[in-house]
C-alpha atoms as a PDB file:
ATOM      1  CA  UNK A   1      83.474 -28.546  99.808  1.00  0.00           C
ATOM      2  CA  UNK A   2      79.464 -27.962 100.508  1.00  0.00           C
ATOM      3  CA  UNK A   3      77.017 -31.191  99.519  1.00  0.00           C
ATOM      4  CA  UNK A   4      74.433 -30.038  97.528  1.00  0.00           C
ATOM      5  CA  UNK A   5      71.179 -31.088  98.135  1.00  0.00           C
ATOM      6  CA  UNK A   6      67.626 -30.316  95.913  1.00  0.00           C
ATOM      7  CA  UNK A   7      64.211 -30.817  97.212  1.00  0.00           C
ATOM      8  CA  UNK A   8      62.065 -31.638  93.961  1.00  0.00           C
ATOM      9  CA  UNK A   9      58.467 -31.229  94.681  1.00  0.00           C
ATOM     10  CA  UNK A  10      55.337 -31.813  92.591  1.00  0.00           C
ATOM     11  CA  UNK A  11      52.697 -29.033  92.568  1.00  0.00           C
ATOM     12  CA  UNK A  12      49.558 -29.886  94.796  1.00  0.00           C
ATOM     13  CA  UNK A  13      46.289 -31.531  93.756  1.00  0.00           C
ATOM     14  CA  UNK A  14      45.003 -28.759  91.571  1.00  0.00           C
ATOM     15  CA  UNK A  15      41.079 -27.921  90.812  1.00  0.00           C
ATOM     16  CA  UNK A  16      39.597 -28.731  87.445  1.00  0.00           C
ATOM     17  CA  UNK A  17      35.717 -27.252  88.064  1.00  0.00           C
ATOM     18  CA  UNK A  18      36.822 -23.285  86.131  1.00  0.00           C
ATOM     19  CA  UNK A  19      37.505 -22.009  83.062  1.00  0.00           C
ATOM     20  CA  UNK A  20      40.563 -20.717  83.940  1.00  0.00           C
ATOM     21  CA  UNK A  21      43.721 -21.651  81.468  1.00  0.00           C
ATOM     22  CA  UNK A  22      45.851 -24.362  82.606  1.00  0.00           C
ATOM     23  CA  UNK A  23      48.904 -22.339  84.455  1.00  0.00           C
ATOM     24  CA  UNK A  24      45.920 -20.273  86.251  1.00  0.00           C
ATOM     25  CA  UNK A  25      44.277 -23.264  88.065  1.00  0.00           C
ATOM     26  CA  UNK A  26      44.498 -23.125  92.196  1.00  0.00           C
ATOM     27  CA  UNK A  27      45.344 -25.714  94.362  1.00  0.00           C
ATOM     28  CA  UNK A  28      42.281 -27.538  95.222  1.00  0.00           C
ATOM     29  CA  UNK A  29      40.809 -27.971  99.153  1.00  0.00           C
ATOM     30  CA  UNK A  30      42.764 -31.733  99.513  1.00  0.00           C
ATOM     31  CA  UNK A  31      45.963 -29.496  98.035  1.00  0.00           C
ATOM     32  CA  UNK A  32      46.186 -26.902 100.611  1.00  0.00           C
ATOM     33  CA  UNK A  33      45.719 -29.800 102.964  1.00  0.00           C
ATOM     34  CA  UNK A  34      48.712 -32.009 101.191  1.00  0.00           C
ATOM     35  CA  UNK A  35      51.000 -29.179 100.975  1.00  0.00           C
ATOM     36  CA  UNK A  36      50.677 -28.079 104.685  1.00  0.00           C
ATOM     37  CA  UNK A  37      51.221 -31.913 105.420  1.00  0.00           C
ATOM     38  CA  UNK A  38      54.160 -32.236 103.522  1.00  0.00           C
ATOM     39  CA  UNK A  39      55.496 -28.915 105.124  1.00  0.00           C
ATOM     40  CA  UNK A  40      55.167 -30.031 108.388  1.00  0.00           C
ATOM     41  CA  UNK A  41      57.010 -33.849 107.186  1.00  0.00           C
ATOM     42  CA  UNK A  42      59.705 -31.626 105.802  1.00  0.00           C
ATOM     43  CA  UNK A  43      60.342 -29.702 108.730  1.00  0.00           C
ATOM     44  CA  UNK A  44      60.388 -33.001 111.182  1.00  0.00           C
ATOM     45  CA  UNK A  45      63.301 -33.677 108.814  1.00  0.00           C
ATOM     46  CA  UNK A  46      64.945 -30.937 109.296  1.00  0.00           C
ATOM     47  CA  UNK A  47      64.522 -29.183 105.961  1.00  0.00           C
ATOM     48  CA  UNK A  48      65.865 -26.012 105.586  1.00  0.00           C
ATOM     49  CA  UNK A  49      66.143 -24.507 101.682  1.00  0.00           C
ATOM     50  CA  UNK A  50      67.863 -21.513 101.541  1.00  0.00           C
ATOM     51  CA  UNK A  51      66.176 -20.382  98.115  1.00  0.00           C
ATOM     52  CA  UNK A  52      62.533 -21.484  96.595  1.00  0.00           C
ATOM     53  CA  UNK A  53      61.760 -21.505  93.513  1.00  0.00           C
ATOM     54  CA  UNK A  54      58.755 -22.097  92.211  1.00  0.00           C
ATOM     55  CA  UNK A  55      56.654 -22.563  88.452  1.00  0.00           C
ATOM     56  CA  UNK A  56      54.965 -19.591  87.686  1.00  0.00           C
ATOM     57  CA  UNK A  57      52.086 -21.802  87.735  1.00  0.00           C
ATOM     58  CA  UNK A  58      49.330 -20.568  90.474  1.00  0.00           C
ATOM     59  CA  UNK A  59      49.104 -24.247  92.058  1.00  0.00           C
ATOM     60  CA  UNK A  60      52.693 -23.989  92.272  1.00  0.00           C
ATOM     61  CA  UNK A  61      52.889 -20.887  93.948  1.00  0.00           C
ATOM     62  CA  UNK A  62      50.124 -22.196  96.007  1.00  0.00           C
ATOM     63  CA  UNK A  63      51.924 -25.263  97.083  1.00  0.00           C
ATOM     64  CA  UNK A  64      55.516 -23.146  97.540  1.00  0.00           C
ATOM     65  CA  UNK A  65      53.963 -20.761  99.175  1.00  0.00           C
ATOM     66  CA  UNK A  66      52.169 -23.385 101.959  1.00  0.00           C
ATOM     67  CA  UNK A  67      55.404 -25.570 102.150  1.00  0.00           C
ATOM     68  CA  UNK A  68      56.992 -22.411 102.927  1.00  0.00           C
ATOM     69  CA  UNK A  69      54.342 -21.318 105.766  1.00  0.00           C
ATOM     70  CA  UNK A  70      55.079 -24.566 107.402  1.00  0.00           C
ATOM     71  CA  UNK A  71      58.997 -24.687 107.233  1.00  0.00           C
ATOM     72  CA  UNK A  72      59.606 -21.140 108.095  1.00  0.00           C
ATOM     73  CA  UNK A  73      60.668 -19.369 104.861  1.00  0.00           C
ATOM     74  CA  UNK A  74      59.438 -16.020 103.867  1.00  0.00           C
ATOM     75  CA  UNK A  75      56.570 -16.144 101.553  1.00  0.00           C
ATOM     76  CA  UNK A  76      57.665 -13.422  99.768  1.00  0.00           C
ATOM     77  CA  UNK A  77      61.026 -14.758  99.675  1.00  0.00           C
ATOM     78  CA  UNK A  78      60.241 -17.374  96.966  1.00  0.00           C
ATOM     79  CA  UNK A  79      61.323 -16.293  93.568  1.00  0.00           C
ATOM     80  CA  UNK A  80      59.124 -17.414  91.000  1.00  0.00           C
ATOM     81  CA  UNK A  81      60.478 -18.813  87.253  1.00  0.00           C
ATOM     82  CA  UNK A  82      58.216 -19.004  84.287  1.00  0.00           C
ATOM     83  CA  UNK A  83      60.546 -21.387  82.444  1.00  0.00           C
ATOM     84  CA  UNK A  84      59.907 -24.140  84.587  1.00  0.00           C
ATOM     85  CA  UNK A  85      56.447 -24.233  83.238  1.00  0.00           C
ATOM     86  CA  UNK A  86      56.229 -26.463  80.491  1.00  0.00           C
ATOM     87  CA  UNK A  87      60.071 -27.125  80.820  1.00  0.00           C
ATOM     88  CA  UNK A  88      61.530 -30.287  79.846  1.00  0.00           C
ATOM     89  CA  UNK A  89      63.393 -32.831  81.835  1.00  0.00           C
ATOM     90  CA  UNK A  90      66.813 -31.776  79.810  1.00  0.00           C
ATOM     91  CA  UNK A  91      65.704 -27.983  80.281  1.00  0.00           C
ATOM     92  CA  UNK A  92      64.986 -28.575  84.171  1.00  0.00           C
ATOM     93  CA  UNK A  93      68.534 -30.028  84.183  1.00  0.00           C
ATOM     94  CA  UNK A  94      70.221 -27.277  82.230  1.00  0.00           C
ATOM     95  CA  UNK A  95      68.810 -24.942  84.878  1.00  0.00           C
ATOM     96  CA  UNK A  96      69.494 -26.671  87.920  1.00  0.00           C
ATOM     97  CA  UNK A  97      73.390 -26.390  86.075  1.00  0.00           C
ATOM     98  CA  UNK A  98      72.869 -22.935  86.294  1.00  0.00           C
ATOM     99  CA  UNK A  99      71.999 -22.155  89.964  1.00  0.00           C
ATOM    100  CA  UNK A 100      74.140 -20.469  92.009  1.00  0.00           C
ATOM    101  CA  UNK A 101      77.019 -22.521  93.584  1.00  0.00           C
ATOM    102  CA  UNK A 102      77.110 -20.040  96.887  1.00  0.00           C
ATOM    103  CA  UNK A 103      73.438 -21.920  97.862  1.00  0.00           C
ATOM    104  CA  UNK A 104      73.874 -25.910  98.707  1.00  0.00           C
ATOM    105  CA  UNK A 105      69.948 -26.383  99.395  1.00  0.00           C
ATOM    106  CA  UNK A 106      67.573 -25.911  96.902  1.00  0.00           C
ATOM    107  CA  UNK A 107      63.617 -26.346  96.731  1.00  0.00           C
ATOM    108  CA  UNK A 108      62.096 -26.378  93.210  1.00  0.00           C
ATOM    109  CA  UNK A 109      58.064 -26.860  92.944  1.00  0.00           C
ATOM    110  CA  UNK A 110      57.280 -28.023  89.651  1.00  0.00           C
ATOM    111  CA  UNK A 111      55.441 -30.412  87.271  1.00  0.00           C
ATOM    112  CA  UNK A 112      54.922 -33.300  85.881  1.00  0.00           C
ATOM    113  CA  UNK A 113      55.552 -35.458  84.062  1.00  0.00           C
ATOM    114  CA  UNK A 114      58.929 -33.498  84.101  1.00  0.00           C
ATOM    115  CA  UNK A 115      59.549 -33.555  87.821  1.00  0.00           C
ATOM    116  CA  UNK A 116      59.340 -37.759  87.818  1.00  0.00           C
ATOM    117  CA  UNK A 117      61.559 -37.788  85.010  1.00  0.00           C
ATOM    118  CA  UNK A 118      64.050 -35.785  86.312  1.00  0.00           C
ATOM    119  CA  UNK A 119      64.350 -37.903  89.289  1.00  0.00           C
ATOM    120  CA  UNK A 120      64.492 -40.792  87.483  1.00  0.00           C
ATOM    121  CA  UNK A 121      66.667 -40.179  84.981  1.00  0.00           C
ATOM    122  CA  UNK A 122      69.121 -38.049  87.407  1.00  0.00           C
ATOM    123  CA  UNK A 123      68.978 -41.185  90.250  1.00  0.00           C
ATOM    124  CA  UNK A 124      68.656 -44.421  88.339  1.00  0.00           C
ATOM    125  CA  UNK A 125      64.980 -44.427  89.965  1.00  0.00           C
ATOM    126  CA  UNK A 126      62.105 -46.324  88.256  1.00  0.00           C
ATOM    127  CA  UNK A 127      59.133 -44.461  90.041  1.00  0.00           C
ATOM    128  CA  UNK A 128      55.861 -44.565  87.662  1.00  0.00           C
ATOM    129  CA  UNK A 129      54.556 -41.443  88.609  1.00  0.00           C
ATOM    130  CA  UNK A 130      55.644 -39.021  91.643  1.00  0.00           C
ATOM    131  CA  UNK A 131      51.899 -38.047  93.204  1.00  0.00           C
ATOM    132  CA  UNK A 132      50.816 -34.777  93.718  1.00  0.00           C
ATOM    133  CA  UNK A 133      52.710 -32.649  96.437  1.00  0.00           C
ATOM    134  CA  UNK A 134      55.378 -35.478  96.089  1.00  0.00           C
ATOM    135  CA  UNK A 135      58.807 -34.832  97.197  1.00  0.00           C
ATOM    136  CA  UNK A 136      62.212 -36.018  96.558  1.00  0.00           C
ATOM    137  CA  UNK A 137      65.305 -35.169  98.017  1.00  0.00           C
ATOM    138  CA  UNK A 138      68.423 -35.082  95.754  1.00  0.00           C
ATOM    139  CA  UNK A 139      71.909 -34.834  96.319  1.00  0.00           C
ATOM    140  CA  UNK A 140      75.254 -34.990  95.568  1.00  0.00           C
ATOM    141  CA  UNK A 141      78.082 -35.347  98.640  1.00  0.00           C
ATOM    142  CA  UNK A 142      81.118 -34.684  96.615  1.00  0.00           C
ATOM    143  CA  UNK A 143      80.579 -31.396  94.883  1.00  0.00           C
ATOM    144  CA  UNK A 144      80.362 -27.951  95.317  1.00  0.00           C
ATOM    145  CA  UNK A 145      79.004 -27.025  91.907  1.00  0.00           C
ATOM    146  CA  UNK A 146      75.323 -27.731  90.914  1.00  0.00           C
ATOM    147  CA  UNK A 147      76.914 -28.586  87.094  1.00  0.00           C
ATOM    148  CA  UNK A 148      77.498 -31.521  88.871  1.00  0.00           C
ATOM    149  CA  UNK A 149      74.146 -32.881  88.911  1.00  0.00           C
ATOM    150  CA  UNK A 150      74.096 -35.938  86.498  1.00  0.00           C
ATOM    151  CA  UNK A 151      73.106 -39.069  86.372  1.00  0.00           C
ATOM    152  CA  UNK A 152      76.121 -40.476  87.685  1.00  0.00           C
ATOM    153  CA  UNK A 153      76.273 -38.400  90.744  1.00  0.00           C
ATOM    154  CA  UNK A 154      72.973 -37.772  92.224  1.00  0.00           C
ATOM    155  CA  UNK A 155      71.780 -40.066  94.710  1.00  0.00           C
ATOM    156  CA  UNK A 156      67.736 -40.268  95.904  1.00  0.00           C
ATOM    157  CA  UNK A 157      68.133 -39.427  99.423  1.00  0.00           C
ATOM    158  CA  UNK A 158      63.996 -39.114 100.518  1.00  0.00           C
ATOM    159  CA  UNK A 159      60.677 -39.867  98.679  1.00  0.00           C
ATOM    160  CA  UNK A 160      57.701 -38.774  99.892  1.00  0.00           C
ATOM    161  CA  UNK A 161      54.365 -38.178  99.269  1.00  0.00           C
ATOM    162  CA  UNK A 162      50.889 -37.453 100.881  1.00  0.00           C
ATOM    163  CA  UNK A 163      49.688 -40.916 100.840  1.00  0.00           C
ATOM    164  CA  UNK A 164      52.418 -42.394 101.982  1.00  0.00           C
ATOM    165  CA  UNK A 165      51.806 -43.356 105.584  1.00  0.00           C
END
């Protein structure tokens, strides 16, 4: 039996100053910094995903795509989903029931306000609001099947985010 573990990240600090539509904005200059911090946290923990997957969303790309950089996976290795933009929490957990059982570590770069309440309602967790390039690290140590994710399963295993320290 493999433990299953999902690294939930927020998108980084995006710009506001265009005209662009919302899933076009970029990462902003503090969000390329946060994301190539919280890559290089990640891999001082070992983090090793064996699949991305990231919003469509360009700050999400952005941030997968500097995460990645840092941790060693292949840029163009990241597969990129449209549904997880503008997903809901109950839609984020109907896909993470869908992934593939042969992969046991996951990385998903998202949103909010769905990413926090995924982790909350998935772990029991009160956080108010996971911060920009947050991450959490989810799992579940007695399953091999990612249906398996519910609330009375998943533990909170690491919270982090850029300010934190």
């Amino acid at each position: 039996m493999n433990n299953k573990t999902l690294y939930l990240i927020r998108h980084a600090k995006s710009s506001w100053h265009n005209d662009l539509r919302d899933h076009d904005r970029p990462i902003n200059e503090r969000g390329i910094h946060d994301a190539s911090m919280m890559g290089m946290r990640l891999v001082h923990q070992g983090v090793a995903p064996e699949i991305i997957i990231s919003s469509s969303a360009t700050r999400a790309q952005m941030t997968s795509q500097l995460i990645a950089q840092e941790i060693g996976y292949k840029k163009e290795a990241i597969k990129v989903n449209p549904e997880i933009y503008g997903v809901s929490s109950k839609g984020l957990i109907e896909s993470i029931h869908q992934f593939d059982n042969t992969l046991n570590k996951i990385m998903l770069v998202g949103h909010n306000p769905v990413i926090t309440e995924t982790v909350n309602w998935l772990t029991g967790s009160k956080i108010e609001n996971i911060p920009t390039c947050g991450v959490t690290i989810l799992g579940v140590s007695s399953s091999s099947s990612w249906r398996d994710f519910s609330k009375e399963s998943v533990d909170l295993i690491h919270y982090d985010y850029p300010k934190n320290g």
